[in-house]
PDB file of N, CA and C in Angstrom:
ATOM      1  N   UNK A   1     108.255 -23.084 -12.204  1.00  0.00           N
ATOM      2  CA  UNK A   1     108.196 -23.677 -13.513  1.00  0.00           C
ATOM      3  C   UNK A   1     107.840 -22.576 -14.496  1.00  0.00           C
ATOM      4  N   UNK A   2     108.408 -22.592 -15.671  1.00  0.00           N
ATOM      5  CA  UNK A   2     107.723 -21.586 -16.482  1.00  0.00           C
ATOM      6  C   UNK A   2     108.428 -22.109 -17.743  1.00  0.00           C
ATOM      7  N   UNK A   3     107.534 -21.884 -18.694  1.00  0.00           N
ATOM      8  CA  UNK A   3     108.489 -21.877 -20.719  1.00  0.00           C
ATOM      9  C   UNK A   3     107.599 -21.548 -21.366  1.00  0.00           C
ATOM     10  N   UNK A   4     108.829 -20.911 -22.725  1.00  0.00           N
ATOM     11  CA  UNK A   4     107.667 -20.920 -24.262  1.00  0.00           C
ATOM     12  C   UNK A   4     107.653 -21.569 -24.857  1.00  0.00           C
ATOM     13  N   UNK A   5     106.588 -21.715 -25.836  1.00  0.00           N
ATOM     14  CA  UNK A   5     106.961 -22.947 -26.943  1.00  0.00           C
ATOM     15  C   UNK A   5     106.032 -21.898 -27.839  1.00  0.00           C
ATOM     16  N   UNK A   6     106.574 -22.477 -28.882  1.00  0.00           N
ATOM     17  CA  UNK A   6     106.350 -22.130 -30.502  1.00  0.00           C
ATOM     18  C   UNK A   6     106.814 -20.662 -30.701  1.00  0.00           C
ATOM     19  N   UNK A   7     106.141 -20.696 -32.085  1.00  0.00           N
ATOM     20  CA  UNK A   7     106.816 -19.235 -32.704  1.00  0.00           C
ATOM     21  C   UNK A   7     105.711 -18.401 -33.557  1.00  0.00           C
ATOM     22  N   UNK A   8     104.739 -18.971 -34.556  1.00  0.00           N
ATOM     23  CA  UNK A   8     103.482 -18.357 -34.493  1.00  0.00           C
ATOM     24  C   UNK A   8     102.684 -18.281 -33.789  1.00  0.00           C
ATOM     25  N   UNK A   9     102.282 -19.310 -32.935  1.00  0.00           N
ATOM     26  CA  UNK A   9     101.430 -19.377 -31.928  1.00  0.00           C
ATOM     27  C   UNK A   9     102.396 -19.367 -30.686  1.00  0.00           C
ATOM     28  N   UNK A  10     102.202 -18.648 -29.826  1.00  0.00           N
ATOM     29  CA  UNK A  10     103.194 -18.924 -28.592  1.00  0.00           C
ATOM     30  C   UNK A  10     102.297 -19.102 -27.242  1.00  0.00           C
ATOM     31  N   UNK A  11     102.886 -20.739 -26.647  1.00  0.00           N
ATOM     32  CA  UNK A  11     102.308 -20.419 -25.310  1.00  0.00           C
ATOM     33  C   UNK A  11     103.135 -20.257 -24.106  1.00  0.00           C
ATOM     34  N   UNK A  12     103.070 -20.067 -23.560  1.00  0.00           N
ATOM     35  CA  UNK A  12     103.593 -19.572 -21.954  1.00  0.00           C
ATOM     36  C   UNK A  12     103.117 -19.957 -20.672  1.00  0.00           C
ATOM     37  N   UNK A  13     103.934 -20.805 -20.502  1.00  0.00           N
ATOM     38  CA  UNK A  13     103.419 -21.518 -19.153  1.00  0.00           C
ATOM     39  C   UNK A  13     104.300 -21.158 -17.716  1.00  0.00           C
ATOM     40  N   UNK A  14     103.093 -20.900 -16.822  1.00  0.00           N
ATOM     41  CA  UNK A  14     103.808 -20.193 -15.134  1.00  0.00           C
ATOM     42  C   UNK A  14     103.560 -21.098 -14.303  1.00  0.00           C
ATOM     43  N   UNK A  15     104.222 -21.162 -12.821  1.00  0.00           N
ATOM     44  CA  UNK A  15     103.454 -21.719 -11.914  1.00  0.00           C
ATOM     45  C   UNK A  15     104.495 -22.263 -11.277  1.00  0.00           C
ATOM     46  N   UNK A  16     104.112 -22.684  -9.758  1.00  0.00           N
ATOM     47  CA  UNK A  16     104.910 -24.118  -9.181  1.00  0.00           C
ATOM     48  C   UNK A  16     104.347 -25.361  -9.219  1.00  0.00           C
ATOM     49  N   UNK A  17     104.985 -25.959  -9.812  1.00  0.00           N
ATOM     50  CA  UNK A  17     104.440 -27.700  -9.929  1.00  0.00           C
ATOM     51  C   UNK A  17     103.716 -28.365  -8.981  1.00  0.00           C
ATOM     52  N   UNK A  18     104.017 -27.875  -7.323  1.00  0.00           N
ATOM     53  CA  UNK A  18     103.209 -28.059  -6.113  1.00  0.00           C
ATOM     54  C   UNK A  18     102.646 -27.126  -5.266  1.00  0.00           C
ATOM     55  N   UNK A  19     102.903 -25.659  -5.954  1.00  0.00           N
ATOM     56  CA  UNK A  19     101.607 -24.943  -5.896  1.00  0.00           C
ATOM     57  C   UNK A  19     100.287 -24.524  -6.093  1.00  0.00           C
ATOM     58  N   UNK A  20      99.398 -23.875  -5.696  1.00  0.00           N
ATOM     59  CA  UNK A  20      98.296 -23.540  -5.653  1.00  0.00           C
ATOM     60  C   UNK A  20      97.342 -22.841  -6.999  1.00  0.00           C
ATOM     61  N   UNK A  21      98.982 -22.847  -8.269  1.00  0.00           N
ATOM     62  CA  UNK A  21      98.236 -22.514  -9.014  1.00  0.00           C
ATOM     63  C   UNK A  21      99.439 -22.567 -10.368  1.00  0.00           C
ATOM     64  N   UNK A  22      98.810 -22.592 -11.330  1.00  0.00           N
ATOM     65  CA  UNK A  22      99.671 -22.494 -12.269  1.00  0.00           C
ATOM     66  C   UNK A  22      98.543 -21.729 -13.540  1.00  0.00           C
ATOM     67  N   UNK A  23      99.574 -21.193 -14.644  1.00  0.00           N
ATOM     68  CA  UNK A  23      99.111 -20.343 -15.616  1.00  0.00           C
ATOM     69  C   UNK A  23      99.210 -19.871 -16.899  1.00  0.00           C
ATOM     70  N   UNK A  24      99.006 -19.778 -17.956  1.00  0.00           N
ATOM     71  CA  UNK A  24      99.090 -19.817 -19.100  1.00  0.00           C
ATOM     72  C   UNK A  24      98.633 -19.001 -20.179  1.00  0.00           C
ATOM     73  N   UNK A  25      99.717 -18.588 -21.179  1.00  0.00           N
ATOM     74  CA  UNK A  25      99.257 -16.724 -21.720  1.00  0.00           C
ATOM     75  C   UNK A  25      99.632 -17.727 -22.995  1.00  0.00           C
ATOM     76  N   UNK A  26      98.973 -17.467 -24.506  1.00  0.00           N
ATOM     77  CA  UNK A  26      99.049 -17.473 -25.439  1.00  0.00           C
ATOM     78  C   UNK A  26      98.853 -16.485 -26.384  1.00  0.00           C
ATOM     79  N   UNK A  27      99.876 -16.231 -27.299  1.00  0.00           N
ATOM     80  CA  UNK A  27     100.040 -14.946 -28.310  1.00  0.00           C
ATOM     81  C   UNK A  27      99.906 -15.921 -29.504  1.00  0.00           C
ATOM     82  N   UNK A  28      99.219 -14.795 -30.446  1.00  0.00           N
ATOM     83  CA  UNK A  28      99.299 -15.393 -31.618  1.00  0.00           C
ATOM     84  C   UNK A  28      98.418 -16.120 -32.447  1.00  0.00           C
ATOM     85  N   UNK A  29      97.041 -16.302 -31.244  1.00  0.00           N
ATOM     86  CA  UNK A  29      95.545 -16.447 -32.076  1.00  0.00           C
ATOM     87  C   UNK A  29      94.857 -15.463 -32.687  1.00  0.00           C
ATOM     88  N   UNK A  30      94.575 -15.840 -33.855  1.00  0.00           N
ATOM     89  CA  UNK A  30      93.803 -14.925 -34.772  1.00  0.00           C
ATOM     90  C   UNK A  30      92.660 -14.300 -33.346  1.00  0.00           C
ATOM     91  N   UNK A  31      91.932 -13.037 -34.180  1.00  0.00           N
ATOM     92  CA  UNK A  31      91.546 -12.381 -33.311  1.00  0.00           C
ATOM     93  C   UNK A  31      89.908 -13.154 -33.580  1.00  0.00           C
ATOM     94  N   UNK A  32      89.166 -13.052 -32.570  1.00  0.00           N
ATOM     95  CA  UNK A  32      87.997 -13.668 -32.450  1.00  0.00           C
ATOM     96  C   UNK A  32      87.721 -15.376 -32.471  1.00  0.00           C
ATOM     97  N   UNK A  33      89.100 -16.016 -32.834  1.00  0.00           N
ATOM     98  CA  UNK A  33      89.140 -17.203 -31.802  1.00  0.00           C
ATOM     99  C   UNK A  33      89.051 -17.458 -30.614  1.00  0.00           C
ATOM    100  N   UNK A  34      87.790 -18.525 -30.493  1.00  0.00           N
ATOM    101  CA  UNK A  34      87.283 -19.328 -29.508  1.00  0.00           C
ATOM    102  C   UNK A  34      87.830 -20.248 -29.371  1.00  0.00           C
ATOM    103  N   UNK A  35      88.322 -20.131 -27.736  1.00  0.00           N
ATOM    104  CA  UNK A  35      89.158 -21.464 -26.923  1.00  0.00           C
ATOM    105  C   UNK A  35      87.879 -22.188 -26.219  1.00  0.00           C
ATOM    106  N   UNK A  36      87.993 -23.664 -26.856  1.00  0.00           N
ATOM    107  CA  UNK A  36      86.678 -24.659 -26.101  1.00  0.00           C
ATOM    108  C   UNK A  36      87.549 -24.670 -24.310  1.00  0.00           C
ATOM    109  N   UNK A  37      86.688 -23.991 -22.999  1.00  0.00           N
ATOM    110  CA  UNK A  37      87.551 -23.993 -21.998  1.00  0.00           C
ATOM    111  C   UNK A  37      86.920 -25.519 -21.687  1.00  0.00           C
ATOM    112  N   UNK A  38      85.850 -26.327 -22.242  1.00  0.00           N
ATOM    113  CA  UNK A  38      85.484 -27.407 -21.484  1.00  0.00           C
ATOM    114  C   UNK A  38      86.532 -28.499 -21.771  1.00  0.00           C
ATOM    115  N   UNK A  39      86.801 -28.338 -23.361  1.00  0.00           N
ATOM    116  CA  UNK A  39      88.298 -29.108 -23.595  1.00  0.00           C
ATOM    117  C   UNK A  39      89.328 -29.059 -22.809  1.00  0.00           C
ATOM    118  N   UNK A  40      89.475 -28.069 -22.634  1.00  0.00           N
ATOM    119  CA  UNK A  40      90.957 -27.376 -21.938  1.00  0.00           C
ATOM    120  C   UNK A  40      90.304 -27.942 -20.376  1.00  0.00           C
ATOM    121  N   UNK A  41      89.422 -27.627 -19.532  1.00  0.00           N
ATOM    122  CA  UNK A  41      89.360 -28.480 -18.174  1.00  0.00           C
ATOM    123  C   UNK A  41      89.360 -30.097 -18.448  1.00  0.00           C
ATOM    124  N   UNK A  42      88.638 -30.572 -19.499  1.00  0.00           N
ATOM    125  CA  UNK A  42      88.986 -32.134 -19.425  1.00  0.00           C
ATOM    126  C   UNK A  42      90.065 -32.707 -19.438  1.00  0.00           C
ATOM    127  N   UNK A  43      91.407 -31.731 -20.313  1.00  0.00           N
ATOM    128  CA  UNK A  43      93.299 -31.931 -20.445  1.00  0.00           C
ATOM    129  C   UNK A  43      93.237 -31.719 -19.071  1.00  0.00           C
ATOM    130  N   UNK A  44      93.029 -30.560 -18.540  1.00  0.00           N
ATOM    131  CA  UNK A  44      93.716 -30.220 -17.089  1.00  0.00           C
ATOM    132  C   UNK A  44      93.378 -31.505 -15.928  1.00  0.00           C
ATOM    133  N   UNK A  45      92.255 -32.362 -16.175  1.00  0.00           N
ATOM    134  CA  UNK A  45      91.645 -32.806 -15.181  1.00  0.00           C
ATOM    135  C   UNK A  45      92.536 -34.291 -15.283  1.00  0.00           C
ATOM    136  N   UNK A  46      93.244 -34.744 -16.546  1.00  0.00           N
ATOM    137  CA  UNK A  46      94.439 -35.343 -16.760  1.00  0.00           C
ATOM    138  C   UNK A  46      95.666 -35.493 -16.351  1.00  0.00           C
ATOM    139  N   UNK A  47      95.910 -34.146 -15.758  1.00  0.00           N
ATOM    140  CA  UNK A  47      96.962 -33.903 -14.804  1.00  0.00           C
ATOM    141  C   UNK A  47      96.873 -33.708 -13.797  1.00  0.00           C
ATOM    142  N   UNK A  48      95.734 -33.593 -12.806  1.00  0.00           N
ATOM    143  CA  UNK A  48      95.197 -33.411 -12.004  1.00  0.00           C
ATOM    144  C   UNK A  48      95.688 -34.104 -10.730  1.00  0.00           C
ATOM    145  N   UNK A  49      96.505 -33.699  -9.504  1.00  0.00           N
ATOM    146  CA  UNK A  49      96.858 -34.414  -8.700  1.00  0.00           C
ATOM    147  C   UNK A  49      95.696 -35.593  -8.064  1.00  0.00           C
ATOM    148  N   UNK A  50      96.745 -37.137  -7.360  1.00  0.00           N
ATOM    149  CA  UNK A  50      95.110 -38.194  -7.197  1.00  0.00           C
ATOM    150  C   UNK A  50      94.829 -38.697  -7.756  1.00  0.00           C
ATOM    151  N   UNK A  51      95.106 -38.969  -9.072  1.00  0.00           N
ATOM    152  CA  UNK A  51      94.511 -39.621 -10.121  1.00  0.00           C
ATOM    153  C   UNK A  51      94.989 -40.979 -10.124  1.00  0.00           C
ATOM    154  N   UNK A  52      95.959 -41.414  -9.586  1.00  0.00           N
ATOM    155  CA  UNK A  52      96.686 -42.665  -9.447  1.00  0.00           C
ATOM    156  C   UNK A  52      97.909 -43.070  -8.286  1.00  0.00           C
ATOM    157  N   UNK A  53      97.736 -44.367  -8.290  1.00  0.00           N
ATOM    158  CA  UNK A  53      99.144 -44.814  -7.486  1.00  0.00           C
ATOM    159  C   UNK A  53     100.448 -43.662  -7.403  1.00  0.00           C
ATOM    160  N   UNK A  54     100.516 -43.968  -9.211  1.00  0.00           N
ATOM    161  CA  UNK A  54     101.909 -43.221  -9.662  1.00  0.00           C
ATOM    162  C   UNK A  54     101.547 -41.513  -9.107  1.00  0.00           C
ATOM    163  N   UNK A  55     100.654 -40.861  -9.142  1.00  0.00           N
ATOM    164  CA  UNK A  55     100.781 -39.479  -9.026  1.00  0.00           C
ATOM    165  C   UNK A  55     100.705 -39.005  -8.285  1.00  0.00           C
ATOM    166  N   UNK A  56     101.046 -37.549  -8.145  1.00  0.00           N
ATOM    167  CA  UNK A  56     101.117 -36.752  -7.187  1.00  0.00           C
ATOM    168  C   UNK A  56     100.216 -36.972  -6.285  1.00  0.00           C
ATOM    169  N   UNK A  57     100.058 -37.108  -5.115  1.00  0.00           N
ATOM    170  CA  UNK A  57      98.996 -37.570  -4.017  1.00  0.00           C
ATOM    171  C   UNK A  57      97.901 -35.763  -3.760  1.00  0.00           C
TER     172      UNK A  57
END
């Protein structure tokens, strides 16, 4: 799996969808911006295989 999106801000997403890991590069934040990572684990924990009937087991 992998893509970009946007054009001032760009993110970049890697990985296999049922691999062990996936990954993510962003260009284009002002310099000395702070990414909240506790935000960013509560999104991730959203996608998180297990979470339901419907999902990935």
């Amino acid at each position: 799996m992998s893509g970009v999106f946007g054009n001032k801000l760009k993110v970049s997403i890697f990985g296999e969808s049922h691999g062990s890991a996936i990954g993510v590069t962003i260009d284009g934040l002002p310099p000395g911006h702070e990414i909240d990572m506790d935000n960013v684990l509560e999104e991730m924990k959203r996608r998180a295989p297990g979470q339901g009937a419907l999902s990935t087991p």
